[in-house]
C-alpha atoms as a PDB file:
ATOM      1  CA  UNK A   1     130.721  77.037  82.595  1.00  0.00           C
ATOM      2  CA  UNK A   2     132.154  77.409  86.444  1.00  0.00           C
ATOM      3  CA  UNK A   3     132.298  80.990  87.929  1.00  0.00           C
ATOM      4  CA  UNK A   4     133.322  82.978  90.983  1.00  0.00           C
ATOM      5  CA  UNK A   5     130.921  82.926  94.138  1.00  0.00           C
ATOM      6  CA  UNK A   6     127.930  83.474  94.616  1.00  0.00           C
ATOM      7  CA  UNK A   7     125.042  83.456  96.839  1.00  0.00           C
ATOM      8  CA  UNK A   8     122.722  80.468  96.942  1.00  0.00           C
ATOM      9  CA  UNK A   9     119.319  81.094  97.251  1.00  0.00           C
ATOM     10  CA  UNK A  10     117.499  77.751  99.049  1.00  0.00           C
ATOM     11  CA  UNK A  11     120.652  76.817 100.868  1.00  0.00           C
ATOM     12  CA  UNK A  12     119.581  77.494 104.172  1.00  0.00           C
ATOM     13  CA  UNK A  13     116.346  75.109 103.131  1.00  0.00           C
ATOM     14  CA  UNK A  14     118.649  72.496 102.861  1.00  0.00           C
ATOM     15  CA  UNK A  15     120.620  72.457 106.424  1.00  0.00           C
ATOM     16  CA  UNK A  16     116.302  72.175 107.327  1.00  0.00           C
ATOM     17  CA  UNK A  17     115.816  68.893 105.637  1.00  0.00           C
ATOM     18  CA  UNK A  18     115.000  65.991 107.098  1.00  0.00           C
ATOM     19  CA  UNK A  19     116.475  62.136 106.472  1.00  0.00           C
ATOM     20  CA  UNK A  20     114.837  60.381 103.969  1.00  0.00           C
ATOM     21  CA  UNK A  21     110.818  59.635 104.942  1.00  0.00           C
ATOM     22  CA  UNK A  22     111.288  55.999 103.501  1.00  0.00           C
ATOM     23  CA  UNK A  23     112.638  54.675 106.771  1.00  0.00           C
ATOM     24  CA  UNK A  24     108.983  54.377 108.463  1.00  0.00           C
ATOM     25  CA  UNK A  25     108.024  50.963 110.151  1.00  0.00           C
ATOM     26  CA  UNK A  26     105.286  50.422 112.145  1.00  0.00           C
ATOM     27  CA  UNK A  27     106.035  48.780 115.744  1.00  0.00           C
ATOM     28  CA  UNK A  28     105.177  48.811 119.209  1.00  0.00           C
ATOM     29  CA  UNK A  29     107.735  51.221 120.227  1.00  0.00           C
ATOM     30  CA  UNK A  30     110.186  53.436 118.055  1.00  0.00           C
ATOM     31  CA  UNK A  31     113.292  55.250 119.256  1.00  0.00           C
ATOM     32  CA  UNK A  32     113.858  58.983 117.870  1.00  0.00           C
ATOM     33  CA  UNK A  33     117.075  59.717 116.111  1.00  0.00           C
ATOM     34  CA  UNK A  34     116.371  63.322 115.117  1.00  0.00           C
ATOM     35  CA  UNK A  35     113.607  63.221 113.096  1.00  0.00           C
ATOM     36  CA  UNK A  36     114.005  59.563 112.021  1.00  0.00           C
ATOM     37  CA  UNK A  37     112.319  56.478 113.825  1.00  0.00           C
ATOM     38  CA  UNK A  38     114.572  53.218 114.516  1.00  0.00           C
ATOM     39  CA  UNK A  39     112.368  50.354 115.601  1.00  0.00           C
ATOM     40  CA  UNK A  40     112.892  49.106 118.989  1.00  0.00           C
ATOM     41  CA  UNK A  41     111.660  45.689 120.366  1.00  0.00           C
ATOM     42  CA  UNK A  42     109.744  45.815 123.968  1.00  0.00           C
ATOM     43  CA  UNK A  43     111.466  44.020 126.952  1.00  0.00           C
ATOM     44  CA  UNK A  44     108.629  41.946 127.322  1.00  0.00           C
ATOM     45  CA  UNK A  45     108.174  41.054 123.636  1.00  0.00           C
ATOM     46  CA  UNK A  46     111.890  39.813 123.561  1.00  0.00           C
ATOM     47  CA  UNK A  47     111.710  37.845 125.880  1.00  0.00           C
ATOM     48  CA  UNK A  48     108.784  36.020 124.534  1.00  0.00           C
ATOM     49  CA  UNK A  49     110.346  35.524 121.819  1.00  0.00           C
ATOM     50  CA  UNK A  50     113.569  33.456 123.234  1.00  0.00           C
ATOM     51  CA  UNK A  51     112.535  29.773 122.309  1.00  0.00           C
ATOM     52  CA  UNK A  52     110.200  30.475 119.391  1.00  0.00           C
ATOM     53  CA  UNK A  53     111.208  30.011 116.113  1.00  0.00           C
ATOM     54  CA  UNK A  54     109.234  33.134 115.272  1.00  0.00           C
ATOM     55  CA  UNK A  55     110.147  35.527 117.685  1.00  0.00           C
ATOM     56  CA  UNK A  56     113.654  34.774 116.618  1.00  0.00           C
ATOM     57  CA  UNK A  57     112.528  35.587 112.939  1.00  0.00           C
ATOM     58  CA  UNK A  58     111.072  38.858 114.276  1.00  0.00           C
ATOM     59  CA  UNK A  59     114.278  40.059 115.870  1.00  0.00           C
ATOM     60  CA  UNK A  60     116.183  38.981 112.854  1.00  0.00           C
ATOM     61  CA  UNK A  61     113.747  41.216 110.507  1.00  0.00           C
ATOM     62  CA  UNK A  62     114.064  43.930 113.171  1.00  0.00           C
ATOM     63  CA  UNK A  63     118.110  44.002 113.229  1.00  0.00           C
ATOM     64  CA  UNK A  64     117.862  44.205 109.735  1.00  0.00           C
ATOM     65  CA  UNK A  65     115.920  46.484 109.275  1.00  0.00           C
ATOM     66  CA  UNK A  66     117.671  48.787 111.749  1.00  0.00           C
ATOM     67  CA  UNK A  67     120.915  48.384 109.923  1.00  0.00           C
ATOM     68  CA  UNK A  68     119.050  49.456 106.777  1.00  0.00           C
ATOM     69  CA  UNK A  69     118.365  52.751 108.243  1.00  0.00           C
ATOM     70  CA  UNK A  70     121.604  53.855 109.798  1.00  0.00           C
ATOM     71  CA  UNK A  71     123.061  52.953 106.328  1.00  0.00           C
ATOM     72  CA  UNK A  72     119.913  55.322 105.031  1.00  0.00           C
ATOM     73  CA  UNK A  73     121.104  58.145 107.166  1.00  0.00           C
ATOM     74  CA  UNK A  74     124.682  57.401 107.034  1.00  0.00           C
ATOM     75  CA  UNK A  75     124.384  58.081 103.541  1.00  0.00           C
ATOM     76  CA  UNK A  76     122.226  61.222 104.487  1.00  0.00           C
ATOM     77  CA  UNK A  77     124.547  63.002 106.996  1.00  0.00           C
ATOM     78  CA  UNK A  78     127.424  62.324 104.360  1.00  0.00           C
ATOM     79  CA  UNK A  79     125.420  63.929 101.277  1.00  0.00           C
ATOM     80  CA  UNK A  80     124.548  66.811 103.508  1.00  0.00           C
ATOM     81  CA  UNK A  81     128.051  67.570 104.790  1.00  0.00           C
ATOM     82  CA  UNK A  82     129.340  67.154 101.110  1.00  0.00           C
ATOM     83  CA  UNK A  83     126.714  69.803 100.413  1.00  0.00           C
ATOM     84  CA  UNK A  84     127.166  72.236 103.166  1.00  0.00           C
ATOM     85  CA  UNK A  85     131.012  71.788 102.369  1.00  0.00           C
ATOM     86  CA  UNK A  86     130.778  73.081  99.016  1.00  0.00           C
ATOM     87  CA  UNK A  87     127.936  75.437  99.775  1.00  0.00           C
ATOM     88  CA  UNK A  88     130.526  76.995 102.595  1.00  0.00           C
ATOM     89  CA  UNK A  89     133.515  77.140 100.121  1.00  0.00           C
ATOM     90  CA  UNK A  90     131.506  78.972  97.480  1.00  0.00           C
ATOM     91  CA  UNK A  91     130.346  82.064 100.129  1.00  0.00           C
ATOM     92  CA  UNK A  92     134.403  81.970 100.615  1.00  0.00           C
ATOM     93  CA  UNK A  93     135.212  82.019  97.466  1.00  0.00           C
ATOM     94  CA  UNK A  94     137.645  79.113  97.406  1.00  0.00           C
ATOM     95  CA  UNK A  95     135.461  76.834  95.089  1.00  0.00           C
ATOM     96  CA  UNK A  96     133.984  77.029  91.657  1.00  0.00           C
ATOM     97  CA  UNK A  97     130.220  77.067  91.075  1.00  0.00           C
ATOM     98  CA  UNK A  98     128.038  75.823  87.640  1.00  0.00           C
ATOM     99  CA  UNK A  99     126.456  78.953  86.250  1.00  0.00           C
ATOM    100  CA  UNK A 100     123.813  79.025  83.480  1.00  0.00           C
ATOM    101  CA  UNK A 101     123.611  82.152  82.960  1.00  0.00           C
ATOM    102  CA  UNK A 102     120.130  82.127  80.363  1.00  0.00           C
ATOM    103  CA  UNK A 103     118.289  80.281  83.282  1.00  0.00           C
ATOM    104  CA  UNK A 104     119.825  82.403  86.770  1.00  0.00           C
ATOM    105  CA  UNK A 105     119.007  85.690  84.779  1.00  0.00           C
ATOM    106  CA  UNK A 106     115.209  84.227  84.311  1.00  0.00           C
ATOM    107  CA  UNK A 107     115.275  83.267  87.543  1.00  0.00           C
ATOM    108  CA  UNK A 108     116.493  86.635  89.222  1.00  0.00           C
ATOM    109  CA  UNK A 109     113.375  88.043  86.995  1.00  0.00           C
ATOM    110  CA  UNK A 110     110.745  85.546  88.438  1.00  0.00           C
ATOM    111  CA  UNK A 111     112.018  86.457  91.442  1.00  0.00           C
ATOM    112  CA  UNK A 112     111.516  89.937  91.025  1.00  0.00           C
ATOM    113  CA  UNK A 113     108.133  89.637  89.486  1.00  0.00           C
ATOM    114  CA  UNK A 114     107.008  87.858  92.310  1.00  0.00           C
ATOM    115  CA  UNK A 115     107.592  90.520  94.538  1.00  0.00           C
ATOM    116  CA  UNK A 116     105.896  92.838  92.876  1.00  0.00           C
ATOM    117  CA  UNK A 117     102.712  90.645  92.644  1.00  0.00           C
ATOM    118  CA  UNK A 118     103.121  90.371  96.281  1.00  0.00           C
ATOM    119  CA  UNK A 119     103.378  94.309  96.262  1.00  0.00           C
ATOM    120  CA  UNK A 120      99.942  94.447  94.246  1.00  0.00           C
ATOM    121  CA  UNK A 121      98.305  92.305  95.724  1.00  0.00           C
ATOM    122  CA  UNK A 122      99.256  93.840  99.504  1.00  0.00           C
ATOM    123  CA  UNK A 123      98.219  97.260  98.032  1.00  0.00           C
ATOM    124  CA  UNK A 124      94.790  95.888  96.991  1.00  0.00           C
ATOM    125  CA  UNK A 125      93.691  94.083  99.984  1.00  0.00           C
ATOM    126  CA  UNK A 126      95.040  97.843 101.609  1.00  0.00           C
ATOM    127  CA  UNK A 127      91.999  99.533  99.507  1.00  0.00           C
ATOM    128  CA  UNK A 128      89.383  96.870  99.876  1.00  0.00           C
ATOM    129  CA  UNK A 129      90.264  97.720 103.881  1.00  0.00           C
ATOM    130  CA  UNK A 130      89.834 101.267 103.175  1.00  0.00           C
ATOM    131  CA  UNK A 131      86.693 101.188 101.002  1.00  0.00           C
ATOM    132  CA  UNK A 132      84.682  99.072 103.210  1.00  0.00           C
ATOM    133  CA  UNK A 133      84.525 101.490 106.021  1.00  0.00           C
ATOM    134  CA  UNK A 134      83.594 104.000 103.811  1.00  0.00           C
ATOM    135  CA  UNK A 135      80.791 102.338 102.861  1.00  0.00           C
ATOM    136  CA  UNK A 136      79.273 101.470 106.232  1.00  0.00           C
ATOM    137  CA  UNK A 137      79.399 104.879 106.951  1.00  0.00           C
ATOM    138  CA  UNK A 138      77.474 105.657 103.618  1.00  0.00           C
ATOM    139  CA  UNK A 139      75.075 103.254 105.197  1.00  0.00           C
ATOM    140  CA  UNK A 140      74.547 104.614 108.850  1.00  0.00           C
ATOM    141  CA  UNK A 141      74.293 107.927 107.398  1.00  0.00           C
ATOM    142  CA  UNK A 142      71.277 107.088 104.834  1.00  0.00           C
ATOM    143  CA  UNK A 143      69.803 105.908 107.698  1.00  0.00           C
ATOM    144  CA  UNK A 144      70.310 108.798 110.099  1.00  0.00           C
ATOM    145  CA  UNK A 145      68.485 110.751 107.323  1.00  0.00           C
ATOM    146  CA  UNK A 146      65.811 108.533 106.824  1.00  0.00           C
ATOM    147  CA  UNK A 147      64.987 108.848 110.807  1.00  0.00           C
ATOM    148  CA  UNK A 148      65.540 112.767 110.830  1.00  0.00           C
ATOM    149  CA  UNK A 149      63.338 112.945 107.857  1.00  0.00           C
ATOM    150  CA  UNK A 150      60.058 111.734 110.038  1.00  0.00           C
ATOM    151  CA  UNK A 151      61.681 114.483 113.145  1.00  0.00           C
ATOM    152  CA  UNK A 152      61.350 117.450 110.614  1.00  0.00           C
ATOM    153  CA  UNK A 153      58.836 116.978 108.204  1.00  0.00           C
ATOM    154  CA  UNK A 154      59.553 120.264 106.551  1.00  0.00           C
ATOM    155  CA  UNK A 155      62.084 118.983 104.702  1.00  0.00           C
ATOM    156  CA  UNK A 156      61.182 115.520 104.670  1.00  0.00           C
ATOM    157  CA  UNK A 157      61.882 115.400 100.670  1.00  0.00           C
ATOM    158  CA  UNK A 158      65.584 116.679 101.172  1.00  0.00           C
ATOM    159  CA  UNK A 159      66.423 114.012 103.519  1.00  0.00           C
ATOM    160  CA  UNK A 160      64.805 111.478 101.633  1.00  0.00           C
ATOM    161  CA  UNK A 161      66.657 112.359  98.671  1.00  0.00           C
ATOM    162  CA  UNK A 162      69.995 112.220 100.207  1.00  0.00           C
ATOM    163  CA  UNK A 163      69.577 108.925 101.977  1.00  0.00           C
ATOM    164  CA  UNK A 164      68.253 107.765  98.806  1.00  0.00           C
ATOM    165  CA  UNK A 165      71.662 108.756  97.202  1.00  0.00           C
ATOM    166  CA  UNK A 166      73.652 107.640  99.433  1.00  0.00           C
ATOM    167  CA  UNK A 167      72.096 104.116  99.634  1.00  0.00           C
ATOM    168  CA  UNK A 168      72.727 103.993  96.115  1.00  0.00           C
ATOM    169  CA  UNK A 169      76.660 104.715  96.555  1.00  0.00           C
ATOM    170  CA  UNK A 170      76.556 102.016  99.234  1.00  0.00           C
ATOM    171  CA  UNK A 171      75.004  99.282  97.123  1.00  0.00           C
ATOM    172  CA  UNK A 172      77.430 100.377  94.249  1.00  0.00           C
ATOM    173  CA  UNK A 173      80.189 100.325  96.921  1.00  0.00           C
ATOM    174  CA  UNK A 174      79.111  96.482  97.726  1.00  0.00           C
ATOM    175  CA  UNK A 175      79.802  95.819  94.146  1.00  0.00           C
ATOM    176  CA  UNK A 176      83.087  97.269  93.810  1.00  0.00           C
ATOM    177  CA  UNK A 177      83.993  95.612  96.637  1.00  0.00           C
ATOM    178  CA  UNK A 178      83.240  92.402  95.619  1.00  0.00           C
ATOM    179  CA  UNK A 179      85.426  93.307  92.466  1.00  0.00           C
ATOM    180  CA  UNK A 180      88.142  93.871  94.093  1.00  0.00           C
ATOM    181  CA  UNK A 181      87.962  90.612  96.655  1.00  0.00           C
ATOM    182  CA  UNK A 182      87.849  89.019  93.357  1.00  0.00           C
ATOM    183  CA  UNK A 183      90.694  90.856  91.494  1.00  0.00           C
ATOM    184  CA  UNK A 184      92.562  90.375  95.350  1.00  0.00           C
ATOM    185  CA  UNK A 185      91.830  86.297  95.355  1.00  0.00           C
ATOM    186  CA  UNK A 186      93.262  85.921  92.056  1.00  0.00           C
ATOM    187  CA  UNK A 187      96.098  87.777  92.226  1.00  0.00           C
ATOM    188  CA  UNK A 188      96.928  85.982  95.822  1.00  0.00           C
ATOM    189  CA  UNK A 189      96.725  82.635  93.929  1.00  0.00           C
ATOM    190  CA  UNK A 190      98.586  83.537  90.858  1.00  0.00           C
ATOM    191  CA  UNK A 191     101.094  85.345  93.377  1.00  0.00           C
ATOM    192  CA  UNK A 192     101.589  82.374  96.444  1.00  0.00           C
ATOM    193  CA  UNK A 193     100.586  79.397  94.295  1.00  0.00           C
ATOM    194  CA  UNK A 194     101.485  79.330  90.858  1.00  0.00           C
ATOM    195  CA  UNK A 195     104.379  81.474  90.615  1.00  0.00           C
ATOM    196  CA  UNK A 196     105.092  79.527  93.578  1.00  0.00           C
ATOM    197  CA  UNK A 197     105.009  76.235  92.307  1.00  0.00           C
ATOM    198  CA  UNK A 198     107.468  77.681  89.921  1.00  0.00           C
ATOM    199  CA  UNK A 199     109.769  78.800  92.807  1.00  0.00           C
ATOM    200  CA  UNK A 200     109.447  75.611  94.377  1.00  0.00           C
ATOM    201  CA  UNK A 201     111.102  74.068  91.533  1.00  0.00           C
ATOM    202  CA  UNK A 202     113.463  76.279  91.038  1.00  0.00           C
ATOM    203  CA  UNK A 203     114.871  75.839  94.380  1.00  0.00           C
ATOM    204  CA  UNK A 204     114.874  72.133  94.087  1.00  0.00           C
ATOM    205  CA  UNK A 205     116.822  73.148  91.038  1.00  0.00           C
ATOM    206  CA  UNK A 206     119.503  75.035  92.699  1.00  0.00           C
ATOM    207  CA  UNK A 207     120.016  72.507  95.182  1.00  0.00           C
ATOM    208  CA  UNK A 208     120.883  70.039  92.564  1.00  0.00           C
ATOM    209  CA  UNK A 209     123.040  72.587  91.220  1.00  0.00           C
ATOM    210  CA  UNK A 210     124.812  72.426  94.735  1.00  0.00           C
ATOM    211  CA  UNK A 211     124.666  68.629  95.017  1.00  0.00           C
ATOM    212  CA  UNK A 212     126.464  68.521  91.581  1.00  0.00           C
ATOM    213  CA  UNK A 213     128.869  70.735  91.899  1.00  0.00           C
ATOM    214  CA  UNK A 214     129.663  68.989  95.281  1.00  0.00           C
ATOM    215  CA  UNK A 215     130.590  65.769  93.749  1.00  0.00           C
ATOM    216  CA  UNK A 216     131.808  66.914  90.478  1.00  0.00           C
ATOM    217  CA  UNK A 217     134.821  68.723  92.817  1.00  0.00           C
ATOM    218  CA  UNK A 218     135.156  65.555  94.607  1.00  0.00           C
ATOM    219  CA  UNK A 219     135.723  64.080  91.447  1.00  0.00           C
ATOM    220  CA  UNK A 220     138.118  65.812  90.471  1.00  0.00           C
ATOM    221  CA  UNK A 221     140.080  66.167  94.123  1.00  0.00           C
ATOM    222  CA  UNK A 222     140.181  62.355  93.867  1.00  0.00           C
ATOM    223  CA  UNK A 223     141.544  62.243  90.285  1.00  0.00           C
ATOM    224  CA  UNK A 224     144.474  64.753  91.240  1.00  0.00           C
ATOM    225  CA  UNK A 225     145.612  62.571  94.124  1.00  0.00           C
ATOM    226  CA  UNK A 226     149.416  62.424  93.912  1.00  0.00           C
ATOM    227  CA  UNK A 227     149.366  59.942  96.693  1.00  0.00           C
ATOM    228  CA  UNK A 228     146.637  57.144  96.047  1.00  0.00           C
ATOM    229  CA  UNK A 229     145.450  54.457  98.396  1.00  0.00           C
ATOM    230  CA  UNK A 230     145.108  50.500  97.582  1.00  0.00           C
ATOM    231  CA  UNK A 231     141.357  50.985  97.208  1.00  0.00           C
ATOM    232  CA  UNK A 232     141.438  54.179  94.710  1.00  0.00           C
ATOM    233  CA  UNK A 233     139.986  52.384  92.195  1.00  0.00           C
ATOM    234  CA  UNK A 234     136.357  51.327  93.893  1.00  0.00           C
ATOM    235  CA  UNK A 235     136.483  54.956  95.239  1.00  0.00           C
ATOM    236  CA  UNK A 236     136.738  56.540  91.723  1.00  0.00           C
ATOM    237  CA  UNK A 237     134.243  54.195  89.983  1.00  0.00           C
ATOM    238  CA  UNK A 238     131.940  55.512  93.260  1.00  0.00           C
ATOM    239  CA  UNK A 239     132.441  59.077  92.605  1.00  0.00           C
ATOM    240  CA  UNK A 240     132.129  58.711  88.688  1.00  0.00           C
ATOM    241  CA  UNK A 241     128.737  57.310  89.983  1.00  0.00           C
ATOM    242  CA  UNK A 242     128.002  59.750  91.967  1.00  0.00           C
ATOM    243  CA  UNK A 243     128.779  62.122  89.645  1.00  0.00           C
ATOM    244  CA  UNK A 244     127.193  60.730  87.221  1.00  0.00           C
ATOM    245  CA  UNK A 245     123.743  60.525  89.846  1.00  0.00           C
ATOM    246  CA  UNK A 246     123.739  64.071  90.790  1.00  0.00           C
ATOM    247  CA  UNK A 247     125.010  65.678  86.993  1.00  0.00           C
ATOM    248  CA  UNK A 248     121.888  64.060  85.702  1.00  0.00           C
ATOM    249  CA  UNK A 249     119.467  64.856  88.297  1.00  0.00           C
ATOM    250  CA  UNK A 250     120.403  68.770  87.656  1.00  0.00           C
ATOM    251  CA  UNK A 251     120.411  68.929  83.478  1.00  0.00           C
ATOM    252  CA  UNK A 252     116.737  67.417  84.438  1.00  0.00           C
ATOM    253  CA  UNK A 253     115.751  70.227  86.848  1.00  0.00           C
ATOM    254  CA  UNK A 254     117.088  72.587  84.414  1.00  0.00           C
ATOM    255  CA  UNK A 255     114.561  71.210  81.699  1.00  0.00           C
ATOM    256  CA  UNK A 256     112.172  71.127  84.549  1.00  0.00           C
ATOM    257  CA  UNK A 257     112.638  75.216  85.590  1.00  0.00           C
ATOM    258  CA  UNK A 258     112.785  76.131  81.744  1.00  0.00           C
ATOM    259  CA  UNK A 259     109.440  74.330  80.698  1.00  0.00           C
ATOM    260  CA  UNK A 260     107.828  75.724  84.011  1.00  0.00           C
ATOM    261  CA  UNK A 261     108.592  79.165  83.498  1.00  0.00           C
ATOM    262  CA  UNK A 262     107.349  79.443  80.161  1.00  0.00           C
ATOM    263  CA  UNK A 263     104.170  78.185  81.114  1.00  0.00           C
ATOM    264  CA  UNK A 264     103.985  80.354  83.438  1.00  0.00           C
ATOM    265  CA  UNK A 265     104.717  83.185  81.642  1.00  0.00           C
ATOM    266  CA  UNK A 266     101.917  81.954  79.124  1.00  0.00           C
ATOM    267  CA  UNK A 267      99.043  81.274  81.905  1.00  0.00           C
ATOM    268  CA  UNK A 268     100.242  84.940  83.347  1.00  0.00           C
ATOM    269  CA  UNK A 269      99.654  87.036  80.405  1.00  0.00           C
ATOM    270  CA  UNK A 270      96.234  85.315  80.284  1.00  0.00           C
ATOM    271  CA  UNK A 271      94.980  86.051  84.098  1.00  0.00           C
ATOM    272  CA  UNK A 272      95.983  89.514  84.173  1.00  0.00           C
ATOM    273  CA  UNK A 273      94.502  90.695  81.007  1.00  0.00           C
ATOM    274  CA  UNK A 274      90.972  89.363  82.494  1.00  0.00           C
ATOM    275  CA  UNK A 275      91.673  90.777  86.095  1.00  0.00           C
ATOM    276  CA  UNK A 276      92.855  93.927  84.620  1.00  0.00           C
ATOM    277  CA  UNK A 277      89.669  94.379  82.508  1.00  0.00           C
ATOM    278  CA  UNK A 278      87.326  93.379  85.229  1.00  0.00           C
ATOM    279  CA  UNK A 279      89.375  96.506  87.489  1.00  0.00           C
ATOM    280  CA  UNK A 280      89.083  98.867  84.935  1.00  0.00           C
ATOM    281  CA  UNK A 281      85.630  98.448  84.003  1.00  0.00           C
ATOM    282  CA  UNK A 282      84.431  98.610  87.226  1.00  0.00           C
ATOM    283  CA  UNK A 283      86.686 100.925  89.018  1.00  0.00           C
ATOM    284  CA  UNK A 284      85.086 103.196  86.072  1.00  0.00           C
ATOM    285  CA  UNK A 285      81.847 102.474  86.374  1.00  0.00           C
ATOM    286  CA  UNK A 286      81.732 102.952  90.270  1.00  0.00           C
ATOM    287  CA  UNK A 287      82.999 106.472  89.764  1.00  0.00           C
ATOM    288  CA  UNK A 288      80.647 107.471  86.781  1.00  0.00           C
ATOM    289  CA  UNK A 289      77.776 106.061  89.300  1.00  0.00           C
ATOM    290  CA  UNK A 290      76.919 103.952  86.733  1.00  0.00           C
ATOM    291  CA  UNK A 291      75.145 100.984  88.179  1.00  0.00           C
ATOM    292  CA  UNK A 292      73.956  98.853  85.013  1.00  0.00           C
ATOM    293  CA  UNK A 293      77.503  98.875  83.753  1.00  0.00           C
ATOM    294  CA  UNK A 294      78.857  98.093  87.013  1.00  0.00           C
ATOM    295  CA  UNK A 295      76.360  95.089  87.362  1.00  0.00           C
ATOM    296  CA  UNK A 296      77.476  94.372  83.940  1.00  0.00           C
ATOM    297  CA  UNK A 297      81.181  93.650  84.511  1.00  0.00           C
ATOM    298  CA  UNK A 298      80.306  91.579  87.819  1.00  0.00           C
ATOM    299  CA  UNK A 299      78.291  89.603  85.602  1.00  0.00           C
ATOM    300  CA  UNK A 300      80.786  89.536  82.713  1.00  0.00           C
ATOM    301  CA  UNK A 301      83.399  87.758  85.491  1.00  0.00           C
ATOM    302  CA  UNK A 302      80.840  85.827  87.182  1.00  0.00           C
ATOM    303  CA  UNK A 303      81.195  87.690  90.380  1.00  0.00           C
ATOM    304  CA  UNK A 304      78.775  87.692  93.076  1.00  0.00           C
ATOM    305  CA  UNK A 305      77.933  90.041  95.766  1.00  0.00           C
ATOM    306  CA  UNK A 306      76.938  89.746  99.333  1.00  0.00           C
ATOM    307  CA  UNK A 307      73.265  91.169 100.261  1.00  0.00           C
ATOM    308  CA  UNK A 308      73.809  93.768 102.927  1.00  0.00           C
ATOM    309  CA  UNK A 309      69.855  94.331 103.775  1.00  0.00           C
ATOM    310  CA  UNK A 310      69.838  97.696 102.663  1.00  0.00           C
ATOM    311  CA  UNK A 311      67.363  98.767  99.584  1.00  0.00           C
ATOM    312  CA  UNK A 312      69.507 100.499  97.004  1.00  0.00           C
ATOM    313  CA  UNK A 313      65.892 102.887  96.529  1.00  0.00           C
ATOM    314  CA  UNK A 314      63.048 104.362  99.023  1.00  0.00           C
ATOM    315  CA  UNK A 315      59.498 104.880  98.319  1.00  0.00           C
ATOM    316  CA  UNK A 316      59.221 108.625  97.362  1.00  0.00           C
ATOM    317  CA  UNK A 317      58.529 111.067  99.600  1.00  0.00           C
ATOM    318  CA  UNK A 318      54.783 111.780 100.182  1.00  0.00           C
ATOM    319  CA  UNK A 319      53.479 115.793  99.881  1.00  0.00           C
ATOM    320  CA  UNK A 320      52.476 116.831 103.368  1.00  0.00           C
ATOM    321  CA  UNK A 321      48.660 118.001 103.911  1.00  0.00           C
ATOM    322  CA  UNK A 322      48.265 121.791 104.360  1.00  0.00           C
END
């Protein structure tokens, strides 16, 4: 079904690409054409090679092989300019583009998931940031209370019994943190690398939706020719080929995006259900100060915490002689 304009998401990746990476050779010198590498034989090593039935083999092989790779990127620089062609004539709105409309709207919803993992996952690196100050500070004050407790032993047991405390809410605080570094790491990989892998195809996808629709109006400029040169016929069978190429290499990427997403969807549902339960249960048991259910849901998600030298207890406070 063809459509109206509209904007391509990925097209700016493609004016980025490179020529094909198969035209690497390995020589003693290499000339740059953009980002490709044409072989070029030394001064010296031509000229040892005038007379020798091998060094005349070598240039041959060399020739050839340069010829191969203009063809390679003459057949680049045409498929790109075919490309950016249509890709232009669509944002004008003087060409037709293929729209699926079951697989864009699924897109368009990936999309916006992914930005709200990205929003989640910003927001809980923003409170492990917050919470870890917090708890250094619950630290430095334990121990300011522990020192002022030998300065004034008249209330030695009060001081003991808040730096107690608050060594207590700093240990706890060491395993919430290492919660939510955990809840942060997962949600960073299902965010940037799986729904990302997704993405990844999907824009490969839309870029054979360009490439088709490219030569599929070529096709059919070429087939409404009024006027029609003495070599129509090779051209046609070409762009039927062409065609042909490029219709099949999208239907695939379609099947490709469809089968991706819904195992993505599947593998989703199952991460954040565990990541989920590990937050709530110990987000809640942090709160209640309840340690043994806290160290249960580390242990429940086989998460492990990093020893910060402090004693979660300290030896009770000794009755001063009269």
């Amino acid at each position: 079904m063809l459509a109206d304009e509209k904007d391509l998401d990925g097209y700016d990746s493609f004016l980025n690409r490179s020529p094909p990476p198969s035209l690497e050779t390995s020589t003693s010198r290499q000339l740059q054409i953009g980002s490709e590498r044409l072989m070029v034989v030394p001064p010296d090593e031509t000229t040892a090679a005038y007379g020798s039935s091998t060094g005349i083999g070598e240039r041959q092989l060399s020739t050839v092989g340069a010829q191969e790779k203009l063809e390679a990127i003459k057949s680049w620089g045409c498929s790109t300019y075919k490309v950016v062609r249509q890709a232009l004539a669509e944002k004008m709105g003087k060409s037709a583009r293929t729209v699926d409309s079951d697989v864009e709207k699924k897109i368009d919803s990936l999309r916006s998931l992914q930005h709200q993992y990205g929003q989640l996952l910003a927001l809980s690196r923003t409170l492990v940031a917050q919470l870890r100050p917090v708890q250094q500070s619950q630290m430095k004050l334990a121990d300011q209370f522990s020192t002022l407790a030998d300065v004034e032993p008249h209330i030695r047991t009060d001081y003991l019994n808040n730096a107690q405390l608050l060594r207590e809410f700093a240990a706890n605080g060491e395993k919430l943190l290492a919660a939510l570094k955990f809840f942060s790491s997962n949600i960073n990989t299902l965010c940037n690398t799986t729904i990302e892998d997704t993405m990844l195809t999907v824009r490969h996808f839309e870029m054979a939706r360009l490439e088709y629709d490219a030569y599929r109006n070529d096709l059919e400029e070429l087939k409404q020719m009024t006027v029609r040169p003495l070599d129509f016929a090779s051209k046609l069978l070409e762009a039927e080929q062409q065609y042909a190429k490029h219709q099949a290499k999208y239907e695939q990427l379609r099947s490709d995006v469809e089968i991706k997403m819904q195992l993505l969807a599947e593998n989703k549902v199952k991460v954040m259900k565990k990541q989920l339960l590990l937050f709530q249960n110990t987000v809640t048991a942090y709160f209640c100060g309840n340690r043994e259910a806290l160290e249960m849901g580390l242990r429940q998600f086989s998460v492990t915490t990093v020893r910060t030298g402090y004693p979660t207890s300290v030896p009770q406070p000794q009755h001063q002689q009269q």
